[in-house]
PDB file of N, CA and C in Angstrom:
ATOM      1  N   UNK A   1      88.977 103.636 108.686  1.00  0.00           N
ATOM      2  CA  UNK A   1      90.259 103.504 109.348  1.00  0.00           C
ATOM      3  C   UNK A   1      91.164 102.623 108.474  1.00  0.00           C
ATOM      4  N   UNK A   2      92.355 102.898 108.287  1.00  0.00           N
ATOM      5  CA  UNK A   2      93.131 102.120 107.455  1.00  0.00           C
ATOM      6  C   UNK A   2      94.193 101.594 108.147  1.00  0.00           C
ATOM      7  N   UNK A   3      94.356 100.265 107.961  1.00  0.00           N
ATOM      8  CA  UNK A   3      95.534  99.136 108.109  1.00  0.00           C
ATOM      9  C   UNK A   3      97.071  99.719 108.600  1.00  0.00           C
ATOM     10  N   UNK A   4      97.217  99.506 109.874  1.00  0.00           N
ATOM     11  CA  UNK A   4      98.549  99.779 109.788  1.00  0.00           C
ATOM     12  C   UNK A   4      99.251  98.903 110.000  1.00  0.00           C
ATOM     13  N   UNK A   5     100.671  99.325 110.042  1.00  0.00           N
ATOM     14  CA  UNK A   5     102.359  98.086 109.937  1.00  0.00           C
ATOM     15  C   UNK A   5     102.703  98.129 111.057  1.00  0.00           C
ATOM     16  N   UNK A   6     102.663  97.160 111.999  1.00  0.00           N
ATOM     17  CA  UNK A   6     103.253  97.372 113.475  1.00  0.00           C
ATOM     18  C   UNK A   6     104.372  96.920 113.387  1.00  0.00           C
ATOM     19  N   UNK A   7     105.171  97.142 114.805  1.00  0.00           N
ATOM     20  CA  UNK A   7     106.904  97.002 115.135  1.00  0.00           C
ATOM     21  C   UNK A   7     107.288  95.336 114.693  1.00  0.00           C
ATOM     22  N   UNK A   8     106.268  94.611 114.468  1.00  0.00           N
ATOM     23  CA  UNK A   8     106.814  93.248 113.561  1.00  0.00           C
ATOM     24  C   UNK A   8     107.348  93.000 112.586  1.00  0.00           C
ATOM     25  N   UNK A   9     107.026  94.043 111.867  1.00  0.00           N
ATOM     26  CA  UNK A   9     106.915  93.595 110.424  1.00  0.00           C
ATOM     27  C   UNK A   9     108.820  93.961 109.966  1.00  0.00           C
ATOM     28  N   UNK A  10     109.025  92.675 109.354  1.00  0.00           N
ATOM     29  CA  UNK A  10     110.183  92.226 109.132  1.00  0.00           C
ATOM     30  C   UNK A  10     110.622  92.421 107.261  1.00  0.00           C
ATOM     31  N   UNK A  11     110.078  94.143 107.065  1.00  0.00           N
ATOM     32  CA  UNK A  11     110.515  94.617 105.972  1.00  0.00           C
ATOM     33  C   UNK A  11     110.702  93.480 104.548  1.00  0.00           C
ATOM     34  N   UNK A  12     109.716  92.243 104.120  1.00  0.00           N
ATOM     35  CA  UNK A  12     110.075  91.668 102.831  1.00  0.00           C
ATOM     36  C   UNK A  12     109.405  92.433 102.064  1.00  0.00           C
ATOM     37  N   UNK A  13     108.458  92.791 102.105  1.00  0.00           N
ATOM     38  CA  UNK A  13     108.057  93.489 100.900  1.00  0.00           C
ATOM     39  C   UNK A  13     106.761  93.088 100.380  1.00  0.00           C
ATOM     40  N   UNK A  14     105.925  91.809 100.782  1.00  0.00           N
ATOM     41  CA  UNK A  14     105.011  91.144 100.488  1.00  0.00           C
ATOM     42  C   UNK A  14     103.692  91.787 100.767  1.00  0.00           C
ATOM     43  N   UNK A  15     103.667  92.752 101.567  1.00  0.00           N
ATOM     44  CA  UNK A  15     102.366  93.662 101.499  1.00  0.00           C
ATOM     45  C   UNK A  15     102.250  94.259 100.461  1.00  0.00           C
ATOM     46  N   UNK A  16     103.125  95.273  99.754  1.00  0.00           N
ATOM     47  CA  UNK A  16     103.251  96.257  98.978  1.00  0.00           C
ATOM     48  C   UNK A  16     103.003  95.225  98.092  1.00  0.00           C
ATOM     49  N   UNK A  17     103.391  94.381  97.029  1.00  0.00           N
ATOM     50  CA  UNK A  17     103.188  93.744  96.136  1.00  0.00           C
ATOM     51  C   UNK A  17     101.618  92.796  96.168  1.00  0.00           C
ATOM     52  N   UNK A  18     101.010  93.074  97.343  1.00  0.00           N
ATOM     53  CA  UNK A  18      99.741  92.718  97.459  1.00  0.00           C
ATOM     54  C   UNK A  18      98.570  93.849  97.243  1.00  0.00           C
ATOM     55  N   UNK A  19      98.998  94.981  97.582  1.00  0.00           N
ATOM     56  CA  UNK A  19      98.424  96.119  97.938  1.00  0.00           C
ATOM     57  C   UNK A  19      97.910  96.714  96.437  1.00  0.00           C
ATOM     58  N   UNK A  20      96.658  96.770  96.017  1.00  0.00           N
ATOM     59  CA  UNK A  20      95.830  96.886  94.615  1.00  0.00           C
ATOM     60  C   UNK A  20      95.937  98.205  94.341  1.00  0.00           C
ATOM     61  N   UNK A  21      96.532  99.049  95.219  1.00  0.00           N
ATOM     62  CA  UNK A  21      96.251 100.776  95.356  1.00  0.00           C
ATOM     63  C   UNK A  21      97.528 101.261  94.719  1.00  0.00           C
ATOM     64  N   UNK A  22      98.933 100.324  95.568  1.00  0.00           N
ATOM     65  CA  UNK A  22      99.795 100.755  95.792  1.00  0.00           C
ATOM     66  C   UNK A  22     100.356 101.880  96.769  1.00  0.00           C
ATOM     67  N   UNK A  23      99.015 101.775  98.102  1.00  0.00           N
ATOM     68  CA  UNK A  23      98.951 102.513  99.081  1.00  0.00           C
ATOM     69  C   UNK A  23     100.535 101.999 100.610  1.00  0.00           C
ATOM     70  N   UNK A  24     101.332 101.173  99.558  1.00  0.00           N
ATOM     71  CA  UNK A  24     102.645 100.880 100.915  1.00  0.00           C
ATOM     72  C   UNK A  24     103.856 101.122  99.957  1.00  0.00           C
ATOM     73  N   UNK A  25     104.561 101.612 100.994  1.00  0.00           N
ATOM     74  CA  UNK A  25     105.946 101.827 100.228  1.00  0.00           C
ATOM     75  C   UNK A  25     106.968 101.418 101.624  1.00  0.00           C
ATOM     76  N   UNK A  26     108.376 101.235 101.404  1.00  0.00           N
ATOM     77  CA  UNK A  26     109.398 101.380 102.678  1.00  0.00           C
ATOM     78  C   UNK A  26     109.703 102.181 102.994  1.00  0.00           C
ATOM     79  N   UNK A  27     109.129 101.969 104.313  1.00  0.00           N
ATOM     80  CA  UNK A  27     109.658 103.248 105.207  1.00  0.00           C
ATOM     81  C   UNK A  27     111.124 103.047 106.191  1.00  0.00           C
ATOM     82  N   UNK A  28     111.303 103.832 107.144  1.00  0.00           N
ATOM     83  CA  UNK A  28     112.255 103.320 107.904  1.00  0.00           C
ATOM     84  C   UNK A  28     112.555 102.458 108.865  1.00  0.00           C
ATOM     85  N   UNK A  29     113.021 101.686 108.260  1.00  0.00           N
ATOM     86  CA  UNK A  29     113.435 100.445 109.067  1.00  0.00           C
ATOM     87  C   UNK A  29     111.940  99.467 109.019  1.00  0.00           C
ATOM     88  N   UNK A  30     110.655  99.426 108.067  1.00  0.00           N
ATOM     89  CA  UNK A  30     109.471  99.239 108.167  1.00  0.00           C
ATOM     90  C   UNK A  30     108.756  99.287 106.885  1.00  0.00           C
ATOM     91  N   UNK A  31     107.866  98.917 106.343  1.00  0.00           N
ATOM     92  CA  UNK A  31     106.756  99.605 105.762  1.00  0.00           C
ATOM     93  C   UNK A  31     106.020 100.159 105.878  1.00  0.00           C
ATOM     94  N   UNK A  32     105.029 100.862 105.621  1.00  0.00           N
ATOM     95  CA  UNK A  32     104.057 102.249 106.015  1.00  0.00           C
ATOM     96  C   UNK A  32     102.942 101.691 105.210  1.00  0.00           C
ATOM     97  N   UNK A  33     102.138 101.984 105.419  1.00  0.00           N
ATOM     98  CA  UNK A  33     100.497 101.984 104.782  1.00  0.00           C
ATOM     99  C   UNK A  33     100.135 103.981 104.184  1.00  0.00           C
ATOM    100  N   UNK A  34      99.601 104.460 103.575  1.00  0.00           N
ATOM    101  CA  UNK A  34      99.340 105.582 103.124  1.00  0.00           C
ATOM    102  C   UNK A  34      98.032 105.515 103.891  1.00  0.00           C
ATOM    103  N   UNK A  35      97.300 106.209 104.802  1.00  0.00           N
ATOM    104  CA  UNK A  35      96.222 106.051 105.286  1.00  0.00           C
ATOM    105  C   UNK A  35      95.308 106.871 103.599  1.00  0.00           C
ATOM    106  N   UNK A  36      95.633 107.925 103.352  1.00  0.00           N
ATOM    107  CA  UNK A  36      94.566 108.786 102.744  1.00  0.00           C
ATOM    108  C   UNK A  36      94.372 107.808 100.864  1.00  0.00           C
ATOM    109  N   UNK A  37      95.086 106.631 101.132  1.00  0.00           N
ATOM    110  CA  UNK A  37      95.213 105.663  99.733  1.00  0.00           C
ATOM    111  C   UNK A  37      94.418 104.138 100.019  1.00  0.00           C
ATOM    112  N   UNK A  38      94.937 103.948 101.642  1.00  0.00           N
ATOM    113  CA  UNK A  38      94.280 102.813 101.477  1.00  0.00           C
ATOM    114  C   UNK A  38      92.759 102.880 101.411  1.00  0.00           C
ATOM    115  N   UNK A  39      92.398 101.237 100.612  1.00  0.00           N
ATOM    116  CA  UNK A  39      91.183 101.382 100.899  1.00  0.00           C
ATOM    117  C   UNK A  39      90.528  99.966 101.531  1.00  0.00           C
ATOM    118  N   UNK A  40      90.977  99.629 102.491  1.00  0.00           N
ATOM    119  CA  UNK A  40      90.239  99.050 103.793  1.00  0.00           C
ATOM    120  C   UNK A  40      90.086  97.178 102.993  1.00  0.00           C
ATOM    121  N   UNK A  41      90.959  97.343 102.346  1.00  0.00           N
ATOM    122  CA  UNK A  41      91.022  95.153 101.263  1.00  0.00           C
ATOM    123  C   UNK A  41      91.034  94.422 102.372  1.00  0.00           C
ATOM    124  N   UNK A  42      92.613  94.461 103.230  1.00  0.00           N
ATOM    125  CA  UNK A  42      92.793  94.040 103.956  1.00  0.00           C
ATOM    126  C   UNK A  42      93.853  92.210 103.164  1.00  0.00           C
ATOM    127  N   UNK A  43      94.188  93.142 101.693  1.00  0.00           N
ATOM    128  CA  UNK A  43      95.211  92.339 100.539  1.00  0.00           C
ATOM    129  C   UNK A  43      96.178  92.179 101.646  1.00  0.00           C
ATOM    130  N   UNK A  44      96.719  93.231 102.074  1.00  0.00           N
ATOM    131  CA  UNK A  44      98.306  93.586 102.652  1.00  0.00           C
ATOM    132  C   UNK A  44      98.510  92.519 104.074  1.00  0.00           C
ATOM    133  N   UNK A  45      97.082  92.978 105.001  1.00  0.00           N
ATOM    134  CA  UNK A  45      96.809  91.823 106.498  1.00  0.00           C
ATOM    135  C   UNK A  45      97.097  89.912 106.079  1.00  0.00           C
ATOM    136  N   UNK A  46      96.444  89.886 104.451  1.00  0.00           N
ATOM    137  CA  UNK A  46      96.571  88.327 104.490  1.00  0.00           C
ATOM    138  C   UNK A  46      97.984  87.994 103.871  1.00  0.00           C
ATOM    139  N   UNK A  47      98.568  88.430 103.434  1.00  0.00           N
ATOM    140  CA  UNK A  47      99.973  88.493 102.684  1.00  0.00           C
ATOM    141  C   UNK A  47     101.302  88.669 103.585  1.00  0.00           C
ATOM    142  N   UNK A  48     100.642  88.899 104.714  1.00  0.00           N
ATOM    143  CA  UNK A  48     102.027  89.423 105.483  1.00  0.00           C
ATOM    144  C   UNK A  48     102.295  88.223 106.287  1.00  0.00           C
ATOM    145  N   UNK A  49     103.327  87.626 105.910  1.00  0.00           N
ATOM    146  CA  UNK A  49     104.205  86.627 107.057  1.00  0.00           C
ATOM    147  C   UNK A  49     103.979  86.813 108.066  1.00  0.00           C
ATOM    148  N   UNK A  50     103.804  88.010 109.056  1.00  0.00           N
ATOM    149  CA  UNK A  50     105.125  88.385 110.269  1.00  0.00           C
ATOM    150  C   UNK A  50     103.172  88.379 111.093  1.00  0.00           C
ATOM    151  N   UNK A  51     102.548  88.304 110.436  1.00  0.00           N
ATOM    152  CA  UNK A  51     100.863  88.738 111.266  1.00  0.00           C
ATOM    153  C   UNK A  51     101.276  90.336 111.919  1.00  0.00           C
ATOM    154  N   UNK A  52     101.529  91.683 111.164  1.00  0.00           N
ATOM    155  CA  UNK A  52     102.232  92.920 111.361  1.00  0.00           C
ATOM    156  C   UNK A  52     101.259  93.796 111.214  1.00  0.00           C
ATOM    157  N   UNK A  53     100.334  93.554 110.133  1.00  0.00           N
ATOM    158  CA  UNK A  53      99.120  94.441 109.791  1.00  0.00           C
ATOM    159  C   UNK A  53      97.616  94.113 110.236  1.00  0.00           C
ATOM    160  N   UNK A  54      97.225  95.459 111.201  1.00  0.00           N
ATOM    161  CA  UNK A  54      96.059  95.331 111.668  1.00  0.00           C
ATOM    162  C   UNK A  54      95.490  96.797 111.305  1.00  0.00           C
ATOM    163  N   UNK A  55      94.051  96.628 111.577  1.00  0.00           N
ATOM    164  CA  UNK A  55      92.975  97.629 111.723  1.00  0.00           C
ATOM    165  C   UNK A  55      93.179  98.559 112.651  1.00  0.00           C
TER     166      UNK A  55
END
């Protein structure tokens, strides 16, 4: 199961620049996780300010 971006997350950008895959990009109004890229680090969950990314 891979990491997703819930309605918190306050678009800086600090997942994606954590993310070893490069499995996040911006989405709308949000960031997105790539489910079929990530691979389960859990880089993106400790990096994120907003506590936005969960399992």
């Amino acid at each position: 199961m891979a990491y997703v971006i819930g309605d918190d997350c306050v678009s800086c950008g600090a997942c994606a620049s954590t993310c070893p895959v490069g499995a996040i990009s911006e989405g709308d109004g949000k960031y997105e996780i790539n489910a079929d890229e990530c691979i389960e680090c859990g880089a993106c969950a400790d990096g994120c300010p907003a506590d936005a990314i969960s399992l």
